[in-house]
N, C-alpha and C. Protein backbone atom coordinates (compact mmCIF):
# COMPACT_ATOMS: atom_id res chain seq x y z
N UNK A 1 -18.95 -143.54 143.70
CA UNK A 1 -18.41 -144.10 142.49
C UNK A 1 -19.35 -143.74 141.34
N UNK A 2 -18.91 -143.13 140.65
CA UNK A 2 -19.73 -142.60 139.10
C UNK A 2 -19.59 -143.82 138.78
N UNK A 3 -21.18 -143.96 137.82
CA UNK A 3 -21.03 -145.20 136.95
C UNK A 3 -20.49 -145.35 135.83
N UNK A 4 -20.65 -143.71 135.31
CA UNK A 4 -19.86 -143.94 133.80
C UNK A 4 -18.27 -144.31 133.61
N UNK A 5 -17.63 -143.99 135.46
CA UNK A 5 -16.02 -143.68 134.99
C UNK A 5 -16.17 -145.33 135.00
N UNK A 6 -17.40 -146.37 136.17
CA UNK A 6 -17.10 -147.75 136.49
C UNK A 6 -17.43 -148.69 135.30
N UNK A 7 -18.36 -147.59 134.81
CA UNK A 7 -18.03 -148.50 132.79
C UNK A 7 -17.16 -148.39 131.78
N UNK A 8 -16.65 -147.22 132.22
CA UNK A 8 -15.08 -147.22 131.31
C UNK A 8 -14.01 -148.09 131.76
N UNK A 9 -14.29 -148.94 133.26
CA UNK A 9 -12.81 -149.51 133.34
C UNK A 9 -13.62 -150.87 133.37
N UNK A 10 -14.89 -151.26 133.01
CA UNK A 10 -15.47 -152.25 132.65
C UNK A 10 -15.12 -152.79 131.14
N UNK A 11 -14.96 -151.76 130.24
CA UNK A 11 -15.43 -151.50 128.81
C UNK A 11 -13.66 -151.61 128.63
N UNK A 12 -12.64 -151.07 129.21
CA UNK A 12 -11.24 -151.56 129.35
C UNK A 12 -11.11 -152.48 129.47
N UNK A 13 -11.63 -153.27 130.29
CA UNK A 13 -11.42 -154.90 131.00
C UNK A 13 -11.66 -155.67 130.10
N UNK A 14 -13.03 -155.14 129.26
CA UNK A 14 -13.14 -156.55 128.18
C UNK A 14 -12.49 -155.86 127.07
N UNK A 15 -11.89 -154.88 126.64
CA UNK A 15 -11.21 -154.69 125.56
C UNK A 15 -9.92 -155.67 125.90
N UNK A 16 -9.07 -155.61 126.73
CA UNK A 16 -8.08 -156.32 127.33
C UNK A 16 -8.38 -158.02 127.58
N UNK A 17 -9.45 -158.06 128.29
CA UNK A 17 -10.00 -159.62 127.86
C UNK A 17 -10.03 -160.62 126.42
N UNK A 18 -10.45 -159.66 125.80
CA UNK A 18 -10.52 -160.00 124.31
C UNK A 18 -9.18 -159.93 123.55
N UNK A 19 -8.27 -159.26 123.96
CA UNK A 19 -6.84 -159.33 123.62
C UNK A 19 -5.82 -160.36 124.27
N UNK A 20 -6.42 -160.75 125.43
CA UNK A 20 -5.20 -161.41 126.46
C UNK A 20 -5.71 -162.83 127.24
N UNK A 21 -7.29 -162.42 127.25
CA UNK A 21 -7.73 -163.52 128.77
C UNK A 21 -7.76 -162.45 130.15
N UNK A 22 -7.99 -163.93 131.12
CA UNK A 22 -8.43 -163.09 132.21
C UNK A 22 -6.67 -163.21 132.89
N UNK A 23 -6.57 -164.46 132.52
CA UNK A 23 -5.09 -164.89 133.31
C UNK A 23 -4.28 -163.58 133.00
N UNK A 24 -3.82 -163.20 131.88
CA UNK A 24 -2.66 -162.68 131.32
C UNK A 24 -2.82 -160.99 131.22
N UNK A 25 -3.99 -160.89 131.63
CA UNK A 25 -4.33 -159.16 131.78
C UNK A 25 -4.09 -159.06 133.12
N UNK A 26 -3.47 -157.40 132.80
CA UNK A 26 -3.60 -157.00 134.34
C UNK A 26 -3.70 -155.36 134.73
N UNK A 27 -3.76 -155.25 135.92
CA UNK A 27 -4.50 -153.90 136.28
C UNK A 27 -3.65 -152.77 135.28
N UNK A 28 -2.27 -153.25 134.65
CA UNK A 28 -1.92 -151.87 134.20
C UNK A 28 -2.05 -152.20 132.78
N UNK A 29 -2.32 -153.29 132.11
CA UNK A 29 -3.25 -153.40 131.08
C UNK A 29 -4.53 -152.45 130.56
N UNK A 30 -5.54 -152.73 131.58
CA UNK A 30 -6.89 -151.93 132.03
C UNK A 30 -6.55 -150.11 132.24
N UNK A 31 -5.40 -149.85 132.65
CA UNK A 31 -5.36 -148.50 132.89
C UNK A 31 -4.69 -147.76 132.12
N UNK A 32 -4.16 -148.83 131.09
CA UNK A 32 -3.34 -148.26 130.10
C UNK A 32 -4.61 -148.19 128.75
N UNK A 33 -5.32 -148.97 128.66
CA UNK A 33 -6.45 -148.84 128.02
C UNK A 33 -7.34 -147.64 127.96
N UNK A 34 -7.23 -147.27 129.24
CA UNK A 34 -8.08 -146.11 130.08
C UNK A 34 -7.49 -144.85 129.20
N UNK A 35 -6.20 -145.02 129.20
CA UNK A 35 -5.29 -144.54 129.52
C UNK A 35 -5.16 -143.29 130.77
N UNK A 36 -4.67 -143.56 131.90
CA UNK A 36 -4.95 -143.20 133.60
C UNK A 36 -4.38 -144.44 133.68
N UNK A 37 -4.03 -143.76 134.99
CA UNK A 37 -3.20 -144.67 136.36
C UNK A 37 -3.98 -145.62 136.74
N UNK A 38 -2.78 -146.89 137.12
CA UNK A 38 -3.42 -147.66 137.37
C UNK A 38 -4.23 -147.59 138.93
N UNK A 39 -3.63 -146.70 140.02
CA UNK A 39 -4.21 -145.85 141.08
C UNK A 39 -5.87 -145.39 140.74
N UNK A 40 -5.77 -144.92 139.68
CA UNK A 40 -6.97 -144.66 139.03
C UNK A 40 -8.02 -145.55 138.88
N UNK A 41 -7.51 -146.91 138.43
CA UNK A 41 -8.46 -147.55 138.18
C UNK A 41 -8.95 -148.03 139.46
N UNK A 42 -7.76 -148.51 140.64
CA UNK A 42 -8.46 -149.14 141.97
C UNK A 42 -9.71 -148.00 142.46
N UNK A 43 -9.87 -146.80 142.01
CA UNK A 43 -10.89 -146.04 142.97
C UNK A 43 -12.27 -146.78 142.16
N UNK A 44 -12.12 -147.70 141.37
CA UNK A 44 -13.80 -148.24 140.98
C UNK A 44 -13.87 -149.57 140.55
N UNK A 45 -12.58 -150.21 141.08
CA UNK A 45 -12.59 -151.46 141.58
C UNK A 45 -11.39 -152.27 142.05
N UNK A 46 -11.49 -152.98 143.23
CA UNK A 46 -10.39 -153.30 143.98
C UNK A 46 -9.40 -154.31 143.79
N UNK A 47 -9.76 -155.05 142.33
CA UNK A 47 -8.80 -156.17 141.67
C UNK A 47 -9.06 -156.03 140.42
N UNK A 48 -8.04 -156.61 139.32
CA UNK A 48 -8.26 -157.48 138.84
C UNK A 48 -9.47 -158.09 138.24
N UNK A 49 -9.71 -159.34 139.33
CA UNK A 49 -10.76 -160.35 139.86
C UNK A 49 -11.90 -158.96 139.84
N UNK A 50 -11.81 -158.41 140.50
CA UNK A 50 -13.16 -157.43 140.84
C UNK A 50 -13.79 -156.76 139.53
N UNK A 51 -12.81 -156.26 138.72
CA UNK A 51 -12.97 -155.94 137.28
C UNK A 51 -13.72 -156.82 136.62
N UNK A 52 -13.41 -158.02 137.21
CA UNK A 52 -14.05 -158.89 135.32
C UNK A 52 -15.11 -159.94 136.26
N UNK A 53 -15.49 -159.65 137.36
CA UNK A 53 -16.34 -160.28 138.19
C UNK A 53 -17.64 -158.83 138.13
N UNK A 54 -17.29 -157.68 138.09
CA UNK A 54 -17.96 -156.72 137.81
C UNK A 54 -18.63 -157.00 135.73
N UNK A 55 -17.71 -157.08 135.51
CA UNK A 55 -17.95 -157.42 134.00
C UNK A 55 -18.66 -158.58 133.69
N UNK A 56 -18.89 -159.06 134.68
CA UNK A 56 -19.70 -160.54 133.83
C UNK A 56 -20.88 -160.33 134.85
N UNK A 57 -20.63 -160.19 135.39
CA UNK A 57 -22.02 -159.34 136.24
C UNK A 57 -23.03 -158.34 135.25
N UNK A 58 -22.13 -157.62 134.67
CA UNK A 58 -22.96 -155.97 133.73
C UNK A 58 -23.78 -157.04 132.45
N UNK A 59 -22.94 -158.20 132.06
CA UNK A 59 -23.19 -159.03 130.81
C UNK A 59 -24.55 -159.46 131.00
N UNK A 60 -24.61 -160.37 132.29
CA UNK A 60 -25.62 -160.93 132.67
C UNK A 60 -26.90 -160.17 132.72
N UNK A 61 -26.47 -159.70 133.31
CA UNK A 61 -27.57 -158.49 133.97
C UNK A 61 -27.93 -157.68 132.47
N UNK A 62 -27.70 -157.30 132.05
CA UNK A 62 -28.44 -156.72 130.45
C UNK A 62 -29.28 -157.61 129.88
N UNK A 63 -28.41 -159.53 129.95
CA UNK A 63 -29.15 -160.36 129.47
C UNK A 63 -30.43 -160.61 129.84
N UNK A 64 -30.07 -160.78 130.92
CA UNK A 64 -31.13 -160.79 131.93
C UNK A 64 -32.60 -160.21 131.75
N UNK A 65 -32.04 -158.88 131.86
CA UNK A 65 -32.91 -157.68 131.31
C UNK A 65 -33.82 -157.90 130.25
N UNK A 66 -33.03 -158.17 128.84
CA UNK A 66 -33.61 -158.46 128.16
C UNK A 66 -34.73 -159.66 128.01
N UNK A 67 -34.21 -160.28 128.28
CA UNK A 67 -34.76 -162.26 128.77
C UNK A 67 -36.27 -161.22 129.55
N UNK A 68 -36.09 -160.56 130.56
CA UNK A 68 -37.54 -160.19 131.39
C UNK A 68 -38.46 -159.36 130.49
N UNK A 69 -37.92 -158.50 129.44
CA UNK A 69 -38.61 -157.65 128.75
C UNK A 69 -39.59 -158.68 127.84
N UNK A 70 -38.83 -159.29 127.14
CA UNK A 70 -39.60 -160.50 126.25
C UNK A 70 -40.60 -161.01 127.09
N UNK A 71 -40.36 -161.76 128.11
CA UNK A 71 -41.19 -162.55 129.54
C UNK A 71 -42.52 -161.55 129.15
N UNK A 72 -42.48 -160.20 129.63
CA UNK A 72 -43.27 -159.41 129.86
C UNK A 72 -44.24 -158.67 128.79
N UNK A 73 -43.73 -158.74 127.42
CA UNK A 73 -43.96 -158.35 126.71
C UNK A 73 -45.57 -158.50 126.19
N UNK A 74 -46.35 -157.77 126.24
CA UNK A 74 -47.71 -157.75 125.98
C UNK A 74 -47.92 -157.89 124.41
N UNK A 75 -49.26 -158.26 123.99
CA UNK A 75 -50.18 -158.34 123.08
C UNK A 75 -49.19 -159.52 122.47
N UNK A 76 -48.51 -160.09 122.77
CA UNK A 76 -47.60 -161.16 122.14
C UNK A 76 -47.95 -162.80 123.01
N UNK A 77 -47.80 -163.43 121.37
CA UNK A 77 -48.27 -165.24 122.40
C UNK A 77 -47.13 -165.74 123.19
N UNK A 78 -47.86 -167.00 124.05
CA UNK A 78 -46.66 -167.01 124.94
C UNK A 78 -45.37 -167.56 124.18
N UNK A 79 -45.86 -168.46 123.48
CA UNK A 79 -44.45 -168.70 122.29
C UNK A 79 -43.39 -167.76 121.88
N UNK A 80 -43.67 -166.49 121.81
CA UNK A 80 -42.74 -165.84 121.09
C UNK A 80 -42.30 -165.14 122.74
N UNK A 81 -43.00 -165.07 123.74
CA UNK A 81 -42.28 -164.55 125.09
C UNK A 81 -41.05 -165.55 125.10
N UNK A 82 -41.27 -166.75 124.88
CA UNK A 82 -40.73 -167.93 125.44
C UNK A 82 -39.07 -167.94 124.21
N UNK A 83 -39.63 -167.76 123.27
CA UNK A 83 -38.67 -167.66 122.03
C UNK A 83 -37.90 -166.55 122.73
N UNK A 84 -38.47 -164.95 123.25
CA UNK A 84 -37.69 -164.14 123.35
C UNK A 84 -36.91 -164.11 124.43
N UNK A 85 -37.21 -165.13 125.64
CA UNK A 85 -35.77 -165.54 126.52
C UNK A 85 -35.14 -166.41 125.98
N UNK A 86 -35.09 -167.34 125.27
CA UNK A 86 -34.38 -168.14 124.81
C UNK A 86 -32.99 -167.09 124.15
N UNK A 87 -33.90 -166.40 123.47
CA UNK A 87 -32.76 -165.72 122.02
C UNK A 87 -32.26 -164.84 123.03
N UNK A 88 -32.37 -164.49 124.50
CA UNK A 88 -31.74 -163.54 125.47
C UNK A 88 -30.64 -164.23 125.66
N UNK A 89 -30.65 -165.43 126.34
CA UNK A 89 -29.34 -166.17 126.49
C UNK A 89 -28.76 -166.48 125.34
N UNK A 90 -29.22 -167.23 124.40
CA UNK A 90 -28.28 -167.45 122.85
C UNK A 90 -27.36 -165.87 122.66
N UNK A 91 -28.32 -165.19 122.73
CA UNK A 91 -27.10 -163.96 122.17
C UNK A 91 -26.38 -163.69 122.82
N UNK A 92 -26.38 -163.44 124.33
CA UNK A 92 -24.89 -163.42 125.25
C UNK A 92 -24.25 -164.40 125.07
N UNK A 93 -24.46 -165.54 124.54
CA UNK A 93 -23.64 -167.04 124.56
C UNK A 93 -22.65 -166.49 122.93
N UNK A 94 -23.68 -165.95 122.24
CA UNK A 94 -23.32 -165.62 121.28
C UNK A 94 -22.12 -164.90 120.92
N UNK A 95 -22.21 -163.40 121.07
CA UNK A 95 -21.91 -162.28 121.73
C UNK A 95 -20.29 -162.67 122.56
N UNK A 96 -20.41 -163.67 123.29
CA UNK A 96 -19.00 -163.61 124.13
C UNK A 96 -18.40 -164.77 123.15
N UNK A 97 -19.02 -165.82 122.91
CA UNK A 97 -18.15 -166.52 122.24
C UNK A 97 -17.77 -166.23 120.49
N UNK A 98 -18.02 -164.80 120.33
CA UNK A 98 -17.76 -164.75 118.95
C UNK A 98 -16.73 -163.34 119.06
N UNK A 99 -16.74 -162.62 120.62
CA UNK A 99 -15.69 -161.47 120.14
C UNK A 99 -14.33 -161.93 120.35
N UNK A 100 -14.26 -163.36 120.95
CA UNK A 100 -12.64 -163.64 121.24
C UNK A 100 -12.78 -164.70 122.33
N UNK A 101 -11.89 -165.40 121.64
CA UNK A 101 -11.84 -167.00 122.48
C UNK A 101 -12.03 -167.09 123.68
N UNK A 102 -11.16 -165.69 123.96
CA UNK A 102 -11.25 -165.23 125.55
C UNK A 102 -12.14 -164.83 126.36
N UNK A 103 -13.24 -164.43 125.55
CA UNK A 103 -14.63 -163.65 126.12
C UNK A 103 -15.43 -164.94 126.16
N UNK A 104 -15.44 -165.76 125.85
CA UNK A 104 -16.21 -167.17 126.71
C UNK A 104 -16.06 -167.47 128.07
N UNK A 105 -14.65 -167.26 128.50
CA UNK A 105 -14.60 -167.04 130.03
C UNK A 105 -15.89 -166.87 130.92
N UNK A 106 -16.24 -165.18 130.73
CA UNK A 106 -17.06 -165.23 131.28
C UNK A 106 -18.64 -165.52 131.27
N UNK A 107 -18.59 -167.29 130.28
CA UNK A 107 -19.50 -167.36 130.69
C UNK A 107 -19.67 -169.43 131.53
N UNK A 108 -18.17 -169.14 132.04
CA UNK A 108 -17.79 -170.47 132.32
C UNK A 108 -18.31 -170.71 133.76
N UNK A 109 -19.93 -171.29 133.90
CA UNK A 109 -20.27 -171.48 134.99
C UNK A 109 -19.51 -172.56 136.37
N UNK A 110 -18.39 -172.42 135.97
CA UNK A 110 -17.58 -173.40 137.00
C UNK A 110 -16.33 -172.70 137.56
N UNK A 111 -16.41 -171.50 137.17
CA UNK A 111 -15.05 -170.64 136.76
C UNK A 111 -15.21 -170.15 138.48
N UNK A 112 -13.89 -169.89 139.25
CA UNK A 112 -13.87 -169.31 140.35
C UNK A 112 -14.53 -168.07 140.58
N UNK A 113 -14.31 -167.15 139.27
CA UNK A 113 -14.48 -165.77 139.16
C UNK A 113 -15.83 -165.89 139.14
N UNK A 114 -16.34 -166.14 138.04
CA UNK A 114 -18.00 -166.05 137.30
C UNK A 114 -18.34 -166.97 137.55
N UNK A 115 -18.68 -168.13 138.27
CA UNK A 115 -19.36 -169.47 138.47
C UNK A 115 -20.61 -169.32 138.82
N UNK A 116 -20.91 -168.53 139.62
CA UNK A 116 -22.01 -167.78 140.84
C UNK A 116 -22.79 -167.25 139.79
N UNK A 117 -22.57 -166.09 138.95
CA UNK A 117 -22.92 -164.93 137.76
C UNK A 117 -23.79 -165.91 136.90
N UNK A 118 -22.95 -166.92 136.80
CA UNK A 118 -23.41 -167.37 135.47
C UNK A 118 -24.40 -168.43 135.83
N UNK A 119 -24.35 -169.36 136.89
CA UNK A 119 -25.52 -170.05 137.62
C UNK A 119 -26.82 -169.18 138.06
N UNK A 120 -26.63 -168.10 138.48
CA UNK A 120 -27.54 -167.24 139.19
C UNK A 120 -28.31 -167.15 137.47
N UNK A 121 -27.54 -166.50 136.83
CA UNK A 121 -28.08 -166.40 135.51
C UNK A 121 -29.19 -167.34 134.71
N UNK A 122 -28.74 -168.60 134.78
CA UNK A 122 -29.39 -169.80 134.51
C UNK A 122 -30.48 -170.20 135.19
N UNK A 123 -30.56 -170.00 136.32
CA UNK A 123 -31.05 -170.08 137.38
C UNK A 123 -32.97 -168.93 137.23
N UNK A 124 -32.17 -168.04 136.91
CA UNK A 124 -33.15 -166.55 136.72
C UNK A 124 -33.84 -166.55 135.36
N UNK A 125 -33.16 -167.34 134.34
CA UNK A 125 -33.81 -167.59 133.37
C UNK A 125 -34.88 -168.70 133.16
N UNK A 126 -34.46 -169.76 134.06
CA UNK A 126 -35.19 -171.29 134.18
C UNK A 126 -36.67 -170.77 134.89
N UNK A 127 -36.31 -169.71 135.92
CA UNK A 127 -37.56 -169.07 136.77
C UNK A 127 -38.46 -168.34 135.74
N UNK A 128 -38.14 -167.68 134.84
CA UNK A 128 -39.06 -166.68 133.87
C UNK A 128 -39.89 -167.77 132.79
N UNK A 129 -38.98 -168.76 132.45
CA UNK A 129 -39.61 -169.76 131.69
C UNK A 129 -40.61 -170.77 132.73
N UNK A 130 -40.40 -171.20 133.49
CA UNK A 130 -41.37 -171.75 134.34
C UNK A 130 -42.72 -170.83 134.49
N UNK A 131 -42.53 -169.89 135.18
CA UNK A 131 -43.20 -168.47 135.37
C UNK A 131 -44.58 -168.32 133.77
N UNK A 132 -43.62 -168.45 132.75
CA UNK A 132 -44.25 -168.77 131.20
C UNK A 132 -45.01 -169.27 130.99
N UNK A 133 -44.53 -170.72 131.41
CA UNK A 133 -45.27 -172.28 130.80
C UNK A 133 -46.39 -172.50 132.03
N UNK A 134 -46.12 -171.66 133.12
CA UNK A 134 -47.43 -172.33 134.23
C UNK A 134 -48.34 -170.99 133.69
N UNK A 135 -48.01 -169.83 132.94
CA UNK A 135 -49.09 -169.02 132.93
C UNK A 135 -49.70 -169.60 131.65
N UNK A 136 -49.11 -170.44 130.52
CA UNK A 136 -49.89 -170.41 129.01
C UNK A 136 -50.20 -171.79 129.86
N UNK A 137 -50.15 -172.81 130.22
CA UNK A 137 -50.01 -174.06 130.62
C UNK A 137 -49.39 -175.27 129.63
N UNK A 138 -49.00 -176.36 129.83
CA UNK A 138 -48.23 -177.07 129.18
C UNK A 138 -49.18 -178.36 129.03
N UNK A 139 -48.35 -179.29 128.00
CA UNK A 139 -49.36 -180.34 127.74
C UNK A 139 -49.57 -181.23 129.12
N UNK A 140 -49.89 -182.14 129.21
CA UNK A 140 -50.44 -182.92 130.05
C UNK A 140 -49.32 -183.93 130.27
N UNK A 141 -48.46 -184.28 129.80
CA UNK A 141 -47.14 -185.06 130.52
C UNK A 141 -46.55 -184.36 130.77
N UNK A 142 -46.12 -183.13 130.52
CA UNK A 142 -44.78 -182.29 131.11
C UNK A 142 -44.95 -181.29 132.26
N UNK A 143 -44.74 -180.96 133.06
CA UNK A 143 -44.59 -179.94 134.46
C UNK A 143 -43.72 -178.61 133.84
N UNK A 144 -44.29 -177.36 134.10
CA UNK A 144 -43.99 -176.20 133.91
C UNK A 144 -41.59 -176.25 133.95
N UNK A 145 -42.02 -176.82 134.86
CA UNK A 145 -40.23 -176.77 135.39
C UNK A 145 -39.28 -177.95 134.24
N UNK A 146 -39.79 -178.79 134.11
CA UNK A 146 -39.42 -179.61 132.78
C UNK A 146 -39.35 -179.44 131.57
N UNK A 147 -40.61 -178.53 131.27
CA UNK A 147 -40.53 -177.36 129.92
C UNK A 147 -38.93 -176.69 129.94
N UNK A 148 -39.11 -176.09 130.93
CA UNK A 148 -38.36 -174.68 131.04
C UNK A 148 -36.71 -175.53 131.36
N UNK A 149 -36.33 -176.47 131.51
CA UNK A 149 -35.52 -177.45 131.36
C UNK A 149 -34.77 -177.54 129.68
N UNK A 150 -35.66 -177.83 129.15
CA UNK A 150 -35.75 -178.61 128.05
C UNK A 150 -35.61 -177.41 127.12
N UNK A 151 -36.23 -176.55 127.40
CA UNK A 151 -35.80 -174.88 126.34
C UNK A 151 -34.39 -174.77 126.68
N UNK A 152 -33.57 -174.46 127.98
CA UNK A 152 -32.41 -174.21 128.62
C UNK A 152 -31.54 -175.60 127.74
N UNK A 153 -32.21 -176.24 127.61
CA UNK A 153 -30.83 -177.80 127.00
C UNK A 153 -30.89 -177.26 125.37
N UNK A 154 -32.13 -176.81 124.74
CA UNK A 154 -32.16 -176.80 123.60
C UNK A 154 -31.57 -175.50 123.07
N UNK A 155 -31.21 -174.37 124.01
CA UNK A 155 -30.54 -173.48 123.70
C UNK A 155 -28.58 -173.42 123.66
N UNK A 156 -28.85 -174.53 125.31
CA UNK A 156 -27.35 -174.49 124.88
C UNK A 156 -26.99 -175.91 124.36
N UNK A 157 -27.83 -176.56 123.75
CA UNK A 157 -27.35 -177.19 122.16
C UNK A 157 -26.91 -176.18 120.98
N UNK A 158 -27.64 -175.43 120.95
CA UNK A 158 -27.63 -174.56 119.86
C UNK A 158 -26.40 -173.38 119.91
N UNK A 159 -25.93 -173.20 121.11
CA UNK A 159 -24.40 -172.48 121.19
C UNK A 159 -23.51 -172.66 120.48
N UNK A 160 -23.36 -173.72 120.48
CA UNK A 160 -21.92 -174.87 119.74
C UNK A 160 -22.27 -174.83 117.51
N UNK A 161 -23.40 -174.44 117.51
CA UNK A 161 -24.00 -174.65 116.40
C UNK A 161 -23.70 -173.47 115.50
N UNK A 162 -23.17 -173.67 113.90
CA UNK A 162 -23.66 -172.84 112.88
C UNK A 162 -23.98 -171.92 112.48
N UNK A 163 -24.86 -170.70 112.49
CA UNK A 163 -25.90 -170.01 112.45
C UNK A 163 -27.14 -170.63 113.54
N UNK A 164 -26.65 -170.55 114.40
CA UNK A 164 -27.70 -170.46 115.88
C UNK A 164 -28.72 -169.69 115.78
N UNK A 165 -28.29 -168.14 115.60
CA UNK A 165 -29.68 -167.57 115.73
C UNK A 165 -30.56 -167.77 114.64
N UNK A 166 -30.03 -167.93 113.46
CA UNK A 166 -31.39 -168.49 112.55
C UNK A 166 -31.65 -169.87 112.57
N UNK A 167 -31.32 -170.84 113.35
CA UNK A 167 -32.08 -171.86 113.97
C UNK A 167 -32.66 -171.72 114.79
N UNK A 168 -32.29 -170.82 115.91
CA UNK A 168 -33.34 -170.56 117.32
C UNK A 168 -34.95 -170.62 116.91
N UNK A 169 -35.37 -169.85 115.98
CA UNK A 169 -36.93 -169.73 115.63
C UNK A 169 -37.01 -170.88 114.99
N UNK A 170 -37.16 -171.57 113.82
CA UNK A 170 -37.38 -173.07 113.62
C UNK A 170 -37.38 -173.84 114.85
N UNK A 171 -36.35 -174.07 115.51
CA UNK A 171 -35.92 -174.94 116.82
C UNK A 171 -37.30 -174.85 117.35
N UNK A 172 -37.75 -173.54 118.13
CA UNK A 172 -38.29 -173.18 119.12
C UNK A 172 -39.98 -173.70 118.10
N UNK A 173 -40.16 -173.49 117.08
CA UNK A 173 -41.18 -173.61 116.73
C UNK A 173 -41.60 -174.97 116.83
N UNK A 174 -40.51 -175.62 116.02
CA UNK A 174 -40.77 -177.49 116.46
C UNK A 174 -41.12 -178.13 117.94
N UNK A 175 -40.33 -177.47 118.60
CA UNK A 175 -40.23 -177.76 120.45
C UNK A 175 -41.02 -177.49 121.08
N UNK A 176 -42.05 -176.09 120.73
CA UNK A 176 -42.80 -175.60 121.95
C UNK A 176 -44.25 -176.08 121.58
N UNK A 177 -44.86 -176.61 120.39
CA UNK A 177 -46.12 -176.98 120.56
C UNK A 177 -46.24 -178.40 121.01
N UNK A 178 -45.25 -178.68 121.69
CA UNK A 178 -45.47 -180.30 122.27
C UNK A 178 -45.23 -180.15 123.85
N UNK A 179 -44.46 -179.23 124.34
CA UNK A 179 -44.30 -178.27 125.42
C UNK A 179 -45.67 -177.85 125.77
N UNK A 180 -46.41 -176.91 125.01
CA UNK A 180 -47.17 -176.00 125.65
C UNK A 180 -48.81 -176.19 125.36
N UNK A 181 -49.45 -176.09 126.00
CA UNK A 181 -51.32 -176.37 126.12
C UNK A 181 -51.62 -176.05 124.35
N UNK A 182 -52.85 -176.63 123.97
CA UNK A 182 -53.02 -175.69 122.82
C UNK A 182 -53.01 -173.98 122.80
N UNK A 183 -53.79 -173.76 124.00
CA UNK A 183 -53.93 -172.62 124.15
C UNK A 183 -52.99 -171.28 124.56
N UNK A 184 -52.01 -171.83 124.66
CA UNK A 184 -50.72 -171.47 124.50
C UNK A 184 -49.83 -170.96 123.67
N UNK A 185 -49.65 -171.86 122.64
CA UNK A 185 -49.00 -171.51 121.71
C UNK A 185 -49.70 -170.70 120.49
N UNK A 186 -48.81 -170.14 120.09
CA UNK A 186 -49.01 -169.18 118.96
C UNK A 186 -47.31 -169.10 118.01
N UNK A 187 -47.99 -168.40 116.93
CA UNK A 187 -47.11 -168.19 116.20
C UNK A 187 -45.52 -167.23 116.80
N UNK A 188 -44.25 -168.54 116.69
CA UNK A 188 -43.15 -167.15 116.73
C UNK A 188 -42.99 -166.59 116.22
């Protein structure tokens, strides 16, 4: 399976997502997008379901990506590592809930399709922030895993919100020096 033809009927799926939902699209939707058979499209994925379970998979996984690059990111304080997973998830939250009502779907952690995707997700992000706060260390009432809690609530407060991403840095600035050791924090 080439990956580029399995991102073109990825890159179909959410064009069609964003027009229809997951309910109301269907394989000859996606192949008419393609434009190719819908025969065509089963050689790089076997539903439907498989399409947009593949697609929220590719979402994550970039996020993801990104969320670890920040984590990792050298000559930078841990504050702004910590800021830069935060703003990893805000912007996929972002991102799906701003190209179409319908592209929130996949990020409905209860959803049959994506439930798994999107927990695993949460899940992988809560680990990089823990991972964070036990390397800068945290103040003296809070536990590394309670930090990294409390960033995850304060981000998806901020979903539902306004101009999110230009609150994320204020937010994060107020939140993390009570979170994190002195020696820790630094400027976001």
């Amino acid at each position: 399976m080439t990956t580029d033809r399995l991102d073109e009927v990825l890159d179909a799926a959410y064009d069609c997502l964003t027009r229809y939902g997951v309910r109301r699209t269907t394989m000859d939707d996606i192949a008419t997008r393609m434009g190719v058979s819908r025969s065509a499209v089963y050689q790089y994925v076997r539903s439907k379901d498989d399409a947009f379970r593949q697609l929220a998979a590719r979402l994550h996984t970039q996020a993801l990506r990104r969320a670890r690059e920040a984590a990792t990111a050298e000559d930078t304080s841990s504050a702004h590592r910590i800021h830069g997973v935060l703003a990893a998830k805000l912007g996929l939250v972002l991102q799906l809930s701003g190209d179409s009502p319908h592209t929130a779907e996949l990020l409905d952690d209860k959803a049959r399709l994506f439930g798994g995707i999107c927990s695993t997700f949460t899940i992988d992000l809560r680990h990089l922030l823990i991972a964070l706060f036990t390397e800068a260390g945290t103040s003296a009432a809070i536990e590394p895993a309670q930090a990294a809690d409390i960033c995850l609530a304060l981000v998806t407060g901020l979903e539902s919100v306004p101009d999110a991403r230009r609150l994320l840095g204020p937010a994060t600035d107020a939140l993390l020096p009570g979170l994190l050791s002195r020696s820790g924090y630094g400027v976001v």
